[in-house]
N, C-alpha and C. Protein backbone atom coordinates (compact mmCIF):
# COMPACT_ATOMS: atom_id res chain seq x y z
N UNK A 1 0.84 -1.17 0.00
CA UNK A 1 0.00 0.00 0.00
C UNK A 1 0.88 1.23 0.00
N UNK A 2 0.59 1.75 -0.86
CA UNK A 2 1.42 3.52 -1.12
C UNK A 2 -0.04 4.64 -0.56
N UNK A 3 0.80 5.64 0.58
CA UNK A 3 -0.44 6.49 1.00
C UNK A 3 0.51 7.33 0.25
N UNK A 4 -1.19 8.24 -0.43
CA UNK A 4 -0.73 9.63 -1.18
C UNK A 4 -1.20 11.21 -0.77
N UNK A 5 -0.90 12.21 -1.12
CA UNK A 5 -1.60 13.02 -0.58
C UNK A 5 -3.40 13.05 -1.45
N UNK A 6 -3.90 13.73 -0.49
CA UNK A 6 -5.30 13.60 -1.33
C UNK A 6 -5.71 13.46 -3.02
N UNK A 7 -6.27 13.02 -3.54
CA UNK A 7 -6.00 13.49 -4.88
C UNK A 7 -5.03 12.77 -5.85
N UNK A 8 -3.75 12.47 -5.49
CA UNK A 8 -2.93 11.89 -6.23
C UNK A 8 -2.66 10.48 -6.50
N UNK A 9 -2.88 9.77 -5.96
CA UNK A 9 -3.23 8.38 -5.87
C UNK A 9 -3.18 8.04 -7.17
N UNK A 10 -4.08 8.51 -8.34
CA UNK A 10 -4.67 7.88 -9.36
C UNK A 10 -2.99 8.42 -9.97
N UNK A 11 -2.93 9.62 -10.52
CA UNK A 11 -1.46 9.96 -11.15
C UNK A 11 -0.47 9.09 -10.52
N UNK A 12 -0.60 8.75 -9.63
CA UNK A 12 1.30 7.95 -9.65
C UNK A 12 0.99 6.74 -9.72
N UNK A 13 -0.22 6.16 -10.01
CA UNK A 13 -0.47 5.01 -10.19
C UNK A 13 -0.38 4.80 -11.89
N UNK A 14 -0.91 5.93 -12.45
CA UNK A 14 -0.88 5.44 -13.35
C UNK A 14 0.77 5.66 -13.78
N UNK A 15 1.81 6.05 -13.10
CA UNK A 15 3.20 6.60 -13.67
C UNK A 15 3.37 4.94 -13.31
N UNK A 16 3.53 4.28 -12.38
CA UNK A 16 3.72 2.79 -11.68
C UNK A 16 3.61 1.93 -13.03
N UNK A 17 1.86 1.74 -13.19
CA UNK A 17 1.44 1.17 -14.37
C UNK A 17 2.83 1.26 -15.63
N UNK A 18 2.92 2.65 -15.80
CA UNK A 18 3.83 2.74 -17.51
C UNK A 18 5.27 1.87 -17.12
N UNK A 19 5.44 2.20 -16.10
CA UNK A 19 6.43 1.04 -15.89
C UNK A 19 6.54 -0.58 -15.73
N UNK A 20 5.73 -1.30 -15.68
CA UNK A 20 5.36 -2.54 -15.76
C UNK A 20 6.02 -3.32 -15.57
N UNK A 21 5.77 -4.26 -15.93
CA UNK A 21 6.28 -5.43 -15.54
C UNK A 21 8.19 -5.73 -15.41
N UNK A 22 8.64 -4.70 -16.60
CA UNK A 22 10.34 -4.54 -16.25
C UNK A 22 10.55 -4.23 -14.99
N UNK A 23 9.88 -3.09 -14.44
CA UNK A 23 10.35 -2.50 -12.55
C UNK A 23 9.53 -3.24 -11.88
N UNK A 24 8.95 -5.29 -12.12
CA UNK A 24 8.51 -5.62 -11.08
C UNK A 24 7.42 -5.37 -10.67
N UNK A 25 6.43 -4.65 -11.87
CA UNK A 25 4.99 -4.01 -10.88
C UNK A 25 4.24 -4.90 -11.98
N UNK A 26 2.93 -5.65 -11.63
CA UNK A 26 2.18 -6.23 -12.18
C UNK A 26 1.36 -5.15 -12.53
N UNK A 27 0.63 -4.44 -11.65
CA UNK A 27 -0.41 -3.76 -11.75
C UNK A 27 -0.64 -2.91 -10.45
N UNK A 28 -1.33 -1.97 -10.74
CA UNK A 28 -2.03 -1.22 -9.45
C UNK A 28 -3.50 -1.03 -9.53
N UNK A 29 -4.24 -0.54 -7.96
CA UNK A 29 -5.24 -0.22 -7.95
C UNK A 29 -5.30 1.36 -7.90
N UNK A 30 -5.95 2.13 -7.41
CA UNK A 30 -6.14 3.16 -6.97
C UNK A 30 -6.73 4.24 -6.44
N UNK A 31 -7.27 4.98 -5.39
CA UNK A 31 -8.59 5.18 -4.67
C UNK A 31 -7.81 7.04 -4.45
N UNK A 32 -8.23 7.55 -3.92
CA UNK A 32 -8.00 9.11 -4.19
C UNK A 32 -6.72 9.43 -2.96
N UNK A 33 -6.28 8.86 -1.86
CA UNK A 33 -5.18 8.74 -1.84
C UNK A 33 -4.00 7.36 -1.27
N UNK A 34 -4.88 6.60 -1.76
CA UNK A 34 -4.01 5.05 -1.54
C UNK A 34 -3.69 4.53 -2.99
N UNK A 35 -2.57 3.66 -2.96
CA UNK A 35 -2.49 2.78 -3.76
C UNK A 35 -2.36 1.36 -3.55
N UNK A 36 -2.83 -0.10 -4.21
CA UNK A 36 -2.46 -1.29 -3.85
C UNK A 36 -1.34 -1.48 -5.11
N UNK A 37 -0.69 -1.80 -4.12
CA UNK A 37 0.25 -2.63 -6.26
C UNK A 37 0.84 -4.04 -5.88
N UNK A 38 0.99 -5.08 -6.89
CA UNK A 38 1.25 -6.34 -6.79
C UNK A 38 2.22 -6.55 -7.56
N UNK A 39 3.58 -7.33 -7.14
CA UNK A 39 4.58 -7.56 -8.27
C UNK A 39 3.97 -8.53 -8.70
N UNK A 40 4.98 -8.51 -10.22
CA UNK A 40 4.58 -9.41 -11.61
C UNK A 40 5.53 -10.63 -10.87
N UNK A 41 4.77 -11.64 -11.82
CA UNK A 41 5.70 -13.17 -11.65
C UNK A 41 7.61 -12.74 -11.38
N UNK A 42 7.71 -13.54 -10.64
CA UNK A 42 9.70 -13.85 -10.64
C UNK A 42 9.92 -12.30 -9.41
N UNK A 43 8.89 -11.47 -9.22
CA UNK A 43 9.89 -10.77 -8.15
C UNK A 43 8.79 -10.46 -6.84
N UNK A 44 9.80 -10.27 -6.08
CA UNK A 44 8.96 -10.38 -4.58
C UNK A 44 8.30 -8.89 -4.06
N UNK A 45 7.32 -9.05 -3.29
CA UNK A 45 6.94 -7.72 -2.55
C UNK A 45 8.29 -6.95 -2.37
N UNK A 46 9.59 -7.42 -1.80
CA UNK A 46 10.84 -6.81 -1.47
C UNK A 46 11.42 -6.00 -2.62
N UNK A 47 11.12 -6.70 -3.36
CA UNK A 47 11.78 -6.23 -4.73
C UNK A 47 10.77 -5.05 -5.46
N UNK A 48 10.22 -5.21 -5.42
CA UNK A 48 8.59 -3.99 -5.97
C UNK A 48 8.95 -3.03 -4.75
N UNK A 49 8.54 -3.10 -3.49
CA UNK A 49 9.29 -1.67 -2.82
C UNK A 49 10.43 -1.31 -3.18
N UNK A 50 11.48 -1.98 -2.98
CA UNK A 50 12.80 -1.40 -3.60
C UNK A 50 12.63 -0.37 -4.92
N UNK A 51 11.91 -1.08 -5.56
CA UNK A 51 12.34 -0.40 -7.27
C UNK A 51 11.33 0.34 -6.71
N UNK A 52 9.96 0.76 -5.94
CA UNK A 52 9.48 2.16 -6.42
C UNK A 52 10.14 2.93 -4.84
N UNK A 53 10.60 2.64 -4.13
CA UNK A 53 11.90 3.67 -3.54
C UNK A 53 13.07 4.50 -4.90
N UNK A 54 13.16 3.44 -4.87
CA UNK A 54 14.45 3.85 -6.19
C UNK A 54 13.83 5.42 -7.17
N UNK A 55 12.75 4.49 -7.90
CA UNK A 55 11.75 5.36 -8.66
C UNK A 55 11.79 7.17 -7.98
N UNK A 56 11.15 7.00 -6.92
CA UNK A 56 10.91 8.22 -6.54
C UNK A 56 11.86 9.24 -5.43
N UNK A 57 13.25 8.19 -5.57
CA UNK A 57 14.57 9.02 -4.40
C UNK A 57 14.95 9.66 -6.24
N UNK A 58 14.83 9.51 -7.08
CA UNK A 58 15.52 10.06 -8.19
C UNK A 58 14.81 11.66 -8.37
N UNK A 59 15.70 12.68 -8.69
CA UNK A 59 15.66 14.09 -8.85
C UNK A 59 15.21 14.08 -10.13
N UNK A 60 14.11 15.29 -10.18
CA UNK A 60 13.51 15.16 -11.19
C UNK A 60 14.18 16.79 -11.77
């Protein structure tokens, strides 16, 4: 579960989504400020947090 601020939930879900199955994310849900997301086959819950830590410590 990813908490978001109000509102945003759906946008970084769908940024999650474009990344797919390469960064480990099967899919997400999304509600106005939570997210559920499930890794794809071959990688673990451990590994799906990691890569969206990674994702979002990067300077934009």
């Amino acid at each position: 579960m990813i908490h978001t601020s109000p509102g945003a939930a759906q946008l970084i879900a769908r940024l999650l989504d474009s990344l797919g199955k390469a960064e480990g994310i099967l899919g997400s849900i999304a509600g106005d400020d939570t997210i559920f997301t499930t890794p794809a086959r071959g990688f673990t819950v451990k590994d799906l947090h990691d890569a969206i830590l990674v994702l979002f410590e990067q300077e934009l």
